[in-house]
PDB file of N, CA and C in Angstrom:
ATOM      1  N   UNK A   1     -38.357 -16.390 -16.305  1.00  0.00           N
ATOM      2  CA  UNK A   1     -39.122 -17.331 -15.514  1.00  0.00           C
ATOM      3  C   UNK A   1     -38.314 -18.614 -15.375  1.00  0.00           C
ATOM      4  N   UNK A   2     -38.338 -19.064 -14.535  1.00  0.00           N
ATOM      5  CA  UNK A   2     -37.805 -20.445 -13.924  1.00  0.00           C
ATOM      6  C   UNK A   2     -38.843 -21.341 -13.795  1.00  0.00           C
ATOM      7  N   UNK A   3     -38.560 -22.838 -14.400  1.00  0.00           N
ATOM      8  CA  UNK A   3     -39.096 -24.039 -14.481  1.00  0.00           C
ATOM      9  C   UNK A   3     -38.175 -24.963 -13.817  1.00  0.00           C
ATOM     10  N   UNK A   4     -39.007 -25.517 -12.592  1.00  0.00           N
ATOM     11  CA  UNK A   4     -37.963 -27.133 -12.437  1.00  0.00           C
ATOM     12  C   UNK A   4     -39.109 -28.053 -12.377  1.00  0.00           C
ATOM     13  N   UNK A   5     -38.313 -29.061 -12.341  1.00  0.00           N
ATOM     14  CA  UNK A   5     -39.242 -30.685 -12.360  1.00  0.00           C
ATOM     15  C   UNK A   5     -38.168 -31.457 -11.536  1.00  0.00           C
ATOM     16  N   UNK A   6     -38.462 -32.595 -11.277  1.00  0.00           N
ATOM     17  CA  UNK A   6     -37.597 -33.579 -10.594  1.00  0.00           C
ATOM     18  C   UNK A   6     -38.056 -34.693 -11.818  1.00  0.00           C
ATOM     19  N   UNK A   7     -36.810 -35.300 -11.820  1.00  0.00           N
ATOM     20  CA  UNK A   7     -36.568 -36.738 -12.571  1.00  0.00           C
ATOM     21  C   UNK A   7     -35.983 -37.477 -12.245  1.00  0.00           C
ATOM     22  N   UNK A   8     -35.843 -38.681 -12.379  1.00  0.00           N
ATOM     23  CA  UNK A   8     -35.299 -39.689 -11.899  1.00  0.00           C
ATOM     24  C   UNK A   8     -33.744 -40.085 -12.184  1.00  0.00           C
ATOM     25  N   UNK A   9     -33.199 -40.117 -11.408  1.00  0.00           N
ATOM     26  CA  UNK A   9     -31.185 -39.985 -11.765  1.00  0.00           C
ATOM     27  C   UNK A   9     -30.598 -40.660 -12.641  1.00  0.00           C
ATOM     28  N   UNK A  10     -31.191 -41.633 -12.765  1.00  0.00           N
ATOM     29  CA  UNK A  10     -30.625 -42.181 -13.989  1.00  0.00           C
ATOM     30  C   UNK A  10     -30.951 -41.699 -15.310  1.00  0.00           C
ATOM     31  N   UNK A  11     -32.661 -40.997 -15.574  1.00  0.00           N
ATOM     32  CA  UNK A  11     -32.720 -40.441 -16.174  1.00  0.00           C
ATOM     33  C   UNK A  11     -32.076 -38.977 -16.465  1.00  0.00           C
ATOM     34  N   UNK A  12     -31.950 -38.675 -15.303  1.00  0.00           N
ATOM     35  CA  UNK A  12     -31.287 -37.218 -15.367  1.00  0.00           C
ATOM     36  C   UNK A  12     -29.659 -37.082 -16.359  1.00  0.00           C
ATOM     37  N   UNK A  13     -29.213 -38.740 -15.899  1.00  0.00           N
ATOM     38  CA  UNK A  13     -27.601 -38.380 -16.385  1.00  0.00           C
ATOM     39  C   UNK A  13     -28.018 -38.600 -17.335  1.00  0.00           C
ATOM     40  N   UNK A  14     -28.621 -39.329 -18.036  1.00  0.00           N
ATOM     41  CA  UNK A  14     -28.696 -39.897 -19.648  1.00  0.00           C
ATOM     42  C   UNK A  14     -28.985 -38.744 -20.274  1.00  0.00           C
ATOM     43  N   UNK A  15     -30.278 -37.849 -19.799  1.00  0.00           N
ATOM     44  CA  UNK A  15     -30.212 -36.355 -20.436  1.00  0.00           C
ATOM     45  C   UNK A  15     -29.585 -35.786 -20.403  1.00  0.00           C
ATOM     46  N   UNK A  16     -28.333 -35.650 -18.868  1.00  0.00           N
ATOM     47  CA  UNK A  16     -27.385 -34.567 -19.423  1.00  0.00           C
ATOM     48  C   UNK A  16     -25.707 -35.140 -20.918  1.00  0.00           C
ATOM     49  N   UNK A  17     -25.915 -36.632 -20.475  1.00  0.00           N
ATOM     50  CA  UNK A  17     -24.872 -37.243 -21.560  1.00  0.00           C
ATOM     51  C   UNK A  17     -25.800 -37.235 -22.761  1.00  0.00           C
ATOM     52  N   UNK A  18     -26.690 -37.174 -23.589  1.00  0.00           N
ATOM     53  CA  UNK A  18     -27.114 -37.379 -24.823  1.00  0.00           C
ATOM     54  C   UNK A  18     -27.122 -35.570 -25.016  1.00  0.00           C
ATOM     55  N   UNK A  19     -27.372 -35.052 -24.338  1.00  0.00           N
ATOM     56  CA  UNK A  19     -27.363 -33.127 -24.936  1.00  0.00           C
ATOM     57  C   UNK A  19     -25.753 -32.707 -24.966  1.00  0.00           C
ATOM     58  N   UNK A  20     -24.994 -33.365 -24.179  1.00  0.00           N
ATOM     59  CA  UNK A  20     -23.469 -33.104 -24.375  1.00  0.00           C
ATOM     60  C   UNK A  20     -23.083 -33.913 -25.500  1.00  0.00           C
ATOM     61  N   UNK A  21     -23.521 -34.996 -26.057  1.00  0.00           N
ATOM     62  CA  UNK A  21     -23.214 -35.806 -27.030  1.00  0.00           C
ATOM     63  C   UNK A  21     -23.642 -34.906 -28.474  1.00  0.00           C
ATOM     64  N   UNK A  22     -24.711 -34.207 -28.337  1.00  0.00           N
ATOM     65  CA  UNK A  22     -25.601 -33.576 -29.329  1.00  0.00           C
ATOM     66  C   UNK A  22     -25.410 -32.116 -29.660  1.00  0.00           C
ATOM     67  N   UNK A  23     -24.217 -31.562 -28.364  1.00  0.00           N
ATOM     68  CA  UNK A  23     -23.608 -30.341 -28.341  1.00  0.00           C
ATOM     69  C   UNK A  23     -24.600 -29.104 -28.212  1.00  0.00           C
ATOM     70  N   UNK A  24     -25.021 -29.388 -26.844  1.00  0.00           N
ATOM     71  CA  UNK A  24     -26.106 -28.440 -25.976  1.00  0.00           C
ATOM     72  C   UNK A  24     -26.043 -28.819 -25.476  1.00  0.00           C
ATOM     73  N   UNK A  25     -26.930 -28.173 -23.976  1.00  0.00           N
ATOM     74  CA  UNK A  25     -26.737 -28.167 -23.093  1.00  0.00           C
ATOM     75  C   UNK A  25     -28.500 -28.555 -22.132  1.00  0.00           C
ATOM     76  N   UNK A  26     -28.484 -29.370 -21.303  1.00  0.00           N
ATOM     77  CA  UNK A  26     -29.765 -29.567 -20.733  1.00  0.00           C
ATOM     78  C   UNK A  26     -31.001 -28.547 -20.701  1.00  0.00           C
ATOM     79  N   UNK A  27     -30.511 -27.074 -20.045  1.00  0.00           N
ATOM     80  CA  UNK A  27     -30.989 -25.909 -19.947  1.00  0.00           C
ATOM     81  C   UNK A  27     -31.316 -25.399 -21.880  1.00  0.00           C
ATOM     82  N   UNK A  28     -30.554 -25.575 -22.264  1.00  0.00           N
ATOM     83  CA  UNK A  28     -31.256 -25.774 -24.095  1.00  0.00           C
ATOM     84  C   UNK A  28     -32.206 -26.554 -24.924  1.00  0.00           C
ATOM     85  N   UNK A  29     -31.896 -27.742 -24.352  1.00  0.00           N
ATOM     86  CA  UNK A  29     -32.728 -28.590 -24.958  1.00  0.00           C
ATOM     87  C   UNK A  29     -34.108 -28.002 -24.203  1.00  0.00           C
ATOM     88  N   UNK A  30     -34.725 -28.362 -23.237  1.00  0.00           N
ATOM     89  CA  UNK A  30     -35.540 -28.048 -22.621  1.00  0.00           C
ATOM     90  C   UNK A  30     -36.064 -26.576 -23.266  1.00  0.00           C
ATOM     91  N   UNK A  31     -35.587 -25.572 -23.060  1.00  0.00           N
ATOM     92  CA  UNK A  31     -35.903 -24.615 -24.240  1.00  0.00           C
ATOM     93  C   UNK A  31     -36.627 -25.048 -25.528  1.00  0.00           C
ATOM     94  N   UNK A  32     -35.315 -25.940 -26.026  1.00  0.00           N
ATOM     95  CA  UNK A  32     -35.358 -26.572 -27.409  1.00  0.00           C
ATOM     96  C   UNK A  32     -37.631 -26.948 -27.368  1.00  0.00           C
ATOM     97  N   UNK A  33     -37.170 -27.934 -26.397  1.00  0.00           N
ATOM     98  CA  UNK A  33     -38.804 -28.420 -26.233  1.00  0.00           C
ATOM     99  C   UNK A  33     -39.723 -27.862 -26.333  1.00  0.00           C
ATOM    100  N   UNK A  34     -39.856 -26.917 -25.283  1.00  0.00           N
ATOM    101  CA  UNK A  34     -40.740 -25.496 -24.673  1.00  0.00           C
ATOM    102  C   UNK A  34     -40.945 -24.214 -26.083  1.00  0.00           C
ATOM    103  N   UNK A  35     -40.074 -24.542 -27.151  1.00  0.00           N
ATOM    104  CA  UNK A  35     -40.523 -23.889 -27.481  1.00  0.00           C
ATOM    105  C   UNK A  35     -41.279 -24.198 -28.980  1.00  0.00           C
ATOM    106  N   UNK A  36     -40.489 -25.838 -29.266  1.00  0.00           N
ATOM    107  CA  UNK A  36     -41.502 -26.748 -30.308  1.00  0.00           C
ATOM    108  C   UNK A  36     -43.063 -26.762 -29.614  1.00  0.00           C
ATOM    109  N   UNK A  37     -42.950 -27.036 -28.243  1.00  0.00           N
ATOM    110  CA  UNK A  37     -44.519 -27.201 -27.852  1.00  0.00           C
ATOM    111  C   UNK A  37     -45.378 -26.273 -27.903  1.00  0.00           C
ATOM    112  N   UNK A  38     -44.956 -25.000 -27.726  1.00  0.00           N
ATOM    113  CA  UNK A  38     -45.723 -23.924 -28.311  1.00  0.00           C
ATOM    114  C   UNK A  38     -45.950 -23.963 -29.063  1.00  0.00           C
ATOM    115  N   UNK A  39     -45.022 -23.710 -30.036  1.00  0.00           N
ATOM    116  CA  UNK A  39     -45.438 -23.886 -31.770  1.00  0.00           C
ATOM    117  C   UNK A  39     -46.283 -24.670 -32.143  1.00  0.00           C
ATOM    118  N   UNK A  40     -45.937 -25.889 -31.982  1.00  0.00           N
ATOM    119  CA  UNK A  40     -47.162 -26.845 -31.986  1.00  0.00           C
ATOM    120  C   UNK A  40     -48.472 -26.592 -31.504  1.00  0.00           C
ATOM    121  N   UNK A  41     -48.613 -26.361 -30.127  1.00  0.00           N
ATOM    122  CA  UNK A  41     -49.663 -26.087 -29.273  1.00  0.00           C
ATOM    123  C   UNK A  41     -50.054 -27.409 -28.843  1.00  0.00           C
ATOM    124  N   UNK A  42     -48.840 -28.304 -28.610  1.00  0.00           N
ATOM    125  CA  UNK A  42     -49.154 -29.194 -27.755  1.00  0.00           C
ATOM    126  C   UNK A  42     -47.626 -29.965 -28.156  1.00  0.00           C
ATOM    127  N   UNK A  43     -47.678 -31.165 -27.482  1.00  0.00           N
ATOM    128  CA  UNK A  43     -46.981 -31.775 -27.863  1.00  0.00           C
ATOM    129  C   UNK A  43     -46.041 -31.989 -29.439  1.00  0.00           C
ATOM    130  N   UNK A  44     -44.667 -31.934 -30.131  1.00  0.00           N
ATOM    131  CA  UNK A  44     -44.017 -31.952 -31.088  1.00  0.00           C
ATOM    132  C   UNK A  44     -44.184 -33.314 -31.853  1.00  0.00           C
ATOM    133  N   UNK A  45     -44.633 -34.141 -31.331  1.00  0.00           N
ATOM    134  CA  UNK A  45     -44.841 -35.512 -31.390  1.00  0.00           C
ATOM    135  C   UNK A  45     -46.044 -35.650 -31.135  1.00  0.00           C
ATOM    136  N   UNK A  46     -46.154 -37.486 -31.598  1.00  0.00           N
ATOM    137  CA  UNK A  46     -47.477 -38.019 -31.531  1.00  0.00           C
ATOM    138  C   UNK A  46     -47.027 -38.396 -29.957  1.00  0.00           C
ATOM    139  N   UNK A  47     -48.280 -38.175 -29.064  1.00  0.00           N
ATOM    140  CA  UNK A  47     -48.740 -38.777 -27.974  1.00  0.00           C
ATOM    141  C   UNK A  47     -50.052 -39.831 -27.863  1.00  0.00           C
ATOM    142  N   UNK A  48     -50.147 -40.774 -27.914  1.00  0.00           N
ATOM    143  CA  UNK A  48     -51.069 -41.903 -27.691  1.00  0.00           C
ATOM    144  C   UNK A  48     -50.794 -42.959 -27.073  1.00  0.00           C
ATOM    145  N   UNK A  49     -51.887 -44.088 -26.682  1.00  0.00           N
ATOM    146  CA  UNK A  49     -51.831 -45.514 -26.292  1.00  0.00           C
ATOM    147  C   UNK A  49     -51.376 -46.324 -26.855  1.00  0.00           C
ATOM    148  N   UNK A  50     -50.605 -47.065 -26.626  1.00  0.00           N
ATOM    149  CA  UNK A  50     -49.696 -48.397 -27.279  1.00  0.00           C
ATOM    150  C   UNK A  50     -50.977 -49.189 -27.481  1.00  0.00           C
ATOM    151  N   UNK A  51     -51.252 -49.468 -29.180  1.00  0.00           N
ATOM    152  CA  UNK A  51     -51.950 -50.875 -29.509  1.00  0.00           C
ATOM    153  C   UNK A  51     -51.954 -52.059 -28.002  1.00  0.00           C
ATOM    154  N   UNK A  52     -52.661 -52.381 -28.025  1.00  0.00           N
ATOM    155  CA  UNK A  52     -53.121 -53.604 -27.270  1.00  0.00           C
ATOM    156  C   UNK A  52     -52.486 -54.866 -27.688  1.00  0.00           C
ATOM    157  N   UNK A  53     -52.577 -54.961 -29.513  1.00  0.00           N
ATOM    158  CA  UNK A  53     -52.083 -55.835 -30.031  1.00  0.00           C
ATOM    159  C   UNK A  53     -51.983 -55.568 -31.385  1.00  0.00           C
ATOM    160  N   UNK A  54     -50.747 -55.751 -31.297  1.00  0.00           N
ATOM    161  CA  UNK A  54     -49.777 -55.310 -32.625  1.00  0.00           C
ATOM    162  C   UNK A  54     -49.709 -56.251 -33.583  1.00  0.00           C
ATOM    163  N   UNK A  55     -50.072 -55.748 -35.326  1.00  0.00           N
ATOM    164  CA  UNK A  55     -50.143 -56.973 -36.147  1.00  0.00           C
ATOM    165  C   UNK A  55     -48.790 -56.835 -37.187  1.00  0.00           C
ATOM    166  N   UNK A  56     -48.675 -57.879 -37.308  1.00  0.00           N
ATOM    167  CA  UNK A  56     -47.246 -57.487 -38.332  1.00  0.00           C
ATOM    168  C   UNK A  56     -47.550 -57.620 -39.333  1.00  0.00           C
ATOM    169  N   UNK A  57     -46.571 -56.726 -40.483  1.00  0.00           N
ATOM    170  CA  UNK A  57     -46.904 -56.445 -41.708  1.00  0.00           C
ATOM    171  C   UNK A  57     -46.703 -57.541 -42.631  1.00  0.00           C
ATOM    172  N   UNK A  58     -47.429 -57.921 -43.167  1.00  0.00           N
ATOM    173  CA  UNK A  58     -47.736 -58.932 -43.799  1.00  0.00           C
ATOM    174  C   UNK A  58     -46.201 -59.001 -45.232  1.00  0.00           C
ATOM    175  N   UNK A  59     -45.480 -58.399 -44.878  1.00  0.00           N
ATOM    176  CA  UNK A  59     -44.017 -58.816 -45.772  1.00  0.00           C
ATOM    177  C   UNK A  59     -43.407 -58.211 -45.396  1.00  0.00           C
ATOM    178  N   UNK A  60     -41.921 -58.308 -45.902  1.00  0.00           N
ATOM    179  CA  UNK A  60     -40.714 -57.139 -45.585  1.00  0.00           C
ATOM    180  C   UNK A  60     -41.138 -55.582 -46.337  1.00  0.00           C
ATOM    181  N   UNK A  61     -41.077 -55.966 -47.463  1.00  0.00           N
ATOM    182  CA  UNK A  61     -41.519 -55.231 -48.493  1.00  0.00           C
ATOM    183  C   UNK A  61     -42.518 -53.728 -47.921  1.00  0.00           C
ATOM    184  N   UNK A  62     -43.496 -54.345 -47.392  1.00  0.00           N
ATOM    185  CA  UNK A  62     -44.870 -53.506 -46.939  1.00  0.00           C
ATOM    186  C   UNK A  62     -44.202 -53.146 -45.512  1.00  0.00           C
ATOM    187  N   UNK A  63     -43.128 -53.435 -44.977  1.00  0.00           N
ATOM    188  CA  UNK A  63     -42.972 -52.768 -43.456  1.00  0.00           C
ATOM    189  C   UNK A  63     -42.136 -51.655 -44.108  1.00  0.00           C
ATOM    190  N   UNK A  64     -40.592 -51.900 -44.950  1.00  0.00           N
ATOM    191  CA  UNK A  64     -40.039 -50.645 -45.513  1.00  0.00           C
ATOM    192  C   UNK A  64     -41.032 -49.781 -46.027  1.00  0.00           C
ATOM    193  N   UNK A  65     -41.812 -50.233 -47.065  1.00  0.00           N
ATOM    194  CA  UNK A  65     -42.759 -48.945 -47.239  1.00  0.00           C
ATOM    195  C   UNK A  65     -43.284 -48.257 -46.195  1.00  0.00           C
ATOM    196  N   UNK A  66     -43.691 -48.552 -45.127  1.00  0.00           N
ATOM    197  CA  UNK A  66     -44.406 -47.995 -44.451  1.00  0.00           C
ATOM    198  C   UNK A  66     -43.493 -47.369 -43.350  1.00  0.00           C
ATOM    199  N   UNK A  67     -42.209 -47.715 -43.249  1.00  0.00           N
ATOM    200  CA  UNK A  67     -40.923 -47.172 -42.487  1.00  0.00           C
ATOM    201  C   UNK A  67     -40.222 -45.906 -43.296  1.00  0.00           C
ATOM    202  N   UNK A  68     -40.145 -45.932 -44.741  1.00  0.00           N
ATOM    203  CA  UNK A  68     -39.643 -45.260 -45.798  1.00  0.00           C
ATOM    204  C   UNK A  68     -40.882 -43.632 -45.443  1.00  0.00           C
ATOM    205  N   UNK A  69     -42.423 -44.009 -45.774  1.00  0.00           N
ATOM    206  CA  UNK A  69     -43.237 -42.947 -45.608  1.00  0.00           C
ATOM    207  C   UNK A  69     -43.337 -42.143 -44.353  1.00  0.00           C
ATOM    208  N   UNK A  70     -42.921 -43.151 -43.040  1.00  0.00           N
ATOM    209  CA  UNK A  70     -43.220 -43.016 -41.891  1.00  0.00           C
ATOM    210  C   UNK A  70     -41.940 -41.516 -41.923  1.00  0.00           C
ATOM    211  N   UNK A  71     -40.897 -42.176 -42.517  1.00  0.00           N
ATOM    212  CA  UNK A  71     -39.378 -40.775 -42.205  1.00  0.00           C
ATOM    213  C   UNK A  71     -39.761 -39.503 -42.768  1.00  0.00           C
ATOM    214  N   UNK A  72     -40.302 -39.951 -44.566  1.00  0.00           N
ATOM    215  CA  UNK A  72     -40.842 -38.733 -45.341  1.00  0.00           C
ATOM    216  C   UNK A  72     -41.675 -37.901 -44.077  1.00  0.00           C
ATOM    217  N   UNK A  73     -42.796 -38.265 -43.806  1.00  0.00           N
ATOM    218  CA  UNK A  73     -43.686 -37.488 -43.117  1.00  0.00           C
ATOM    219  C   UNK A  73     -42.942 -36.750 -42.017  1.00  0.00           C
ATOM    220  N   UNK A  74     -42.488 -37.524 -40.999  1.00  0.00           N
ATOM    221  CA  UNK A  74     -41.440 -36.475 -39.705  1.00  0.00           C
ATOM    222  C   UNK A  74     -40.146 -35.863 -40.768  1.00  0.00           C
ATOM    223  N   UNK A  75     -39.920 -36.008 -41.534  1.00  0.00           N
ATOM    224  CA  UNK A  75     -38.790 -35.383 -41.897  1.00  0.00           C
ATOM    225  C   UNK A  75     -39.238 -33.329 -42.720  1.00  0.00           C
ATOM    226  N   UNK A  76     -40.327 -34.167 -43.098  1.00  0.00           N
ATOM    227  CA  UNK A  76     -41.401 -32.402 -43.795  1.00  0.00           C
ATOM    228  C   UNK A  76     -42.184 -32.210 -42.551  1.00  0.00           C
ATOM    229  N   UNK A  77     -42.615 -32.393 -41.272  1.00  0.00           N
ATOM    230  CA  UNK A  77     -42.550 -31.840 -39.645  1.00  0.00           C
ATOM    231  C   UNK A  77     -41.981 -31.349 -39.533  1.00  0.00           C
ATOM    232  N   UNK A  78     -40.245 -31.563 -39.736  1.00  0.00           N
ATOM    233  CA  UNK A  78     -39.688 -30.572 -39.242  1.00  0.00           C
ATOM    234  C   UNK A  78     -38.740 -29.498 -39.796  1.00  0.00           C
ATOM    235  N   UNK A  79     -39.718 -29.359 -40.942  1.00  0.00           N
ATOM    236  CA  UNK A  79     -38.932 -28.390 -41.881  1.00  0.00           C
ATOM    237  C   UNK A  79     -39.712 -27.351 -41.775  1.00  0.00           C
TER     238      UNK A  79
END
């Protein structure tokens, strides 16, 4: 089966230079996608609305923690 989409050219080159950078190929990655999203049964990622208004973490301290847990968690996703 064949899938196309249209995208926008600038976007287009940046996808085909970051999958040549990453050593694949456009037609792979896209695979690559298509077939996390199955697995998933939706999206591989979080999809949502950007906060309205964003509060900052009340120290350095409490943003690494929460940057440190944030990797743990996607990093056991994708194992």
């Amino acid at each position: 089966m064949q899938i196309a989409t249209r995208v926008d050219d600038n976007q287009a080159a940046l996808f085909r230079e970051t999958t040549k950078r990453l050593g694949t190929t456009p037609a792979d990655a896209l695979r690559m996608f298509i077939n996390a999203f199955n697995e998933y049964r939706g999206f591989p990622y979080e999809v949502r609305l950007a906060r309205e208004e964003l509060e900052p973490f009340p120290s350095e301290s409490e943003a690494t923690d929460y940057a440190s847990r944030l990797a743990l968690r996607l990093s056991d996703e994708t194992r």
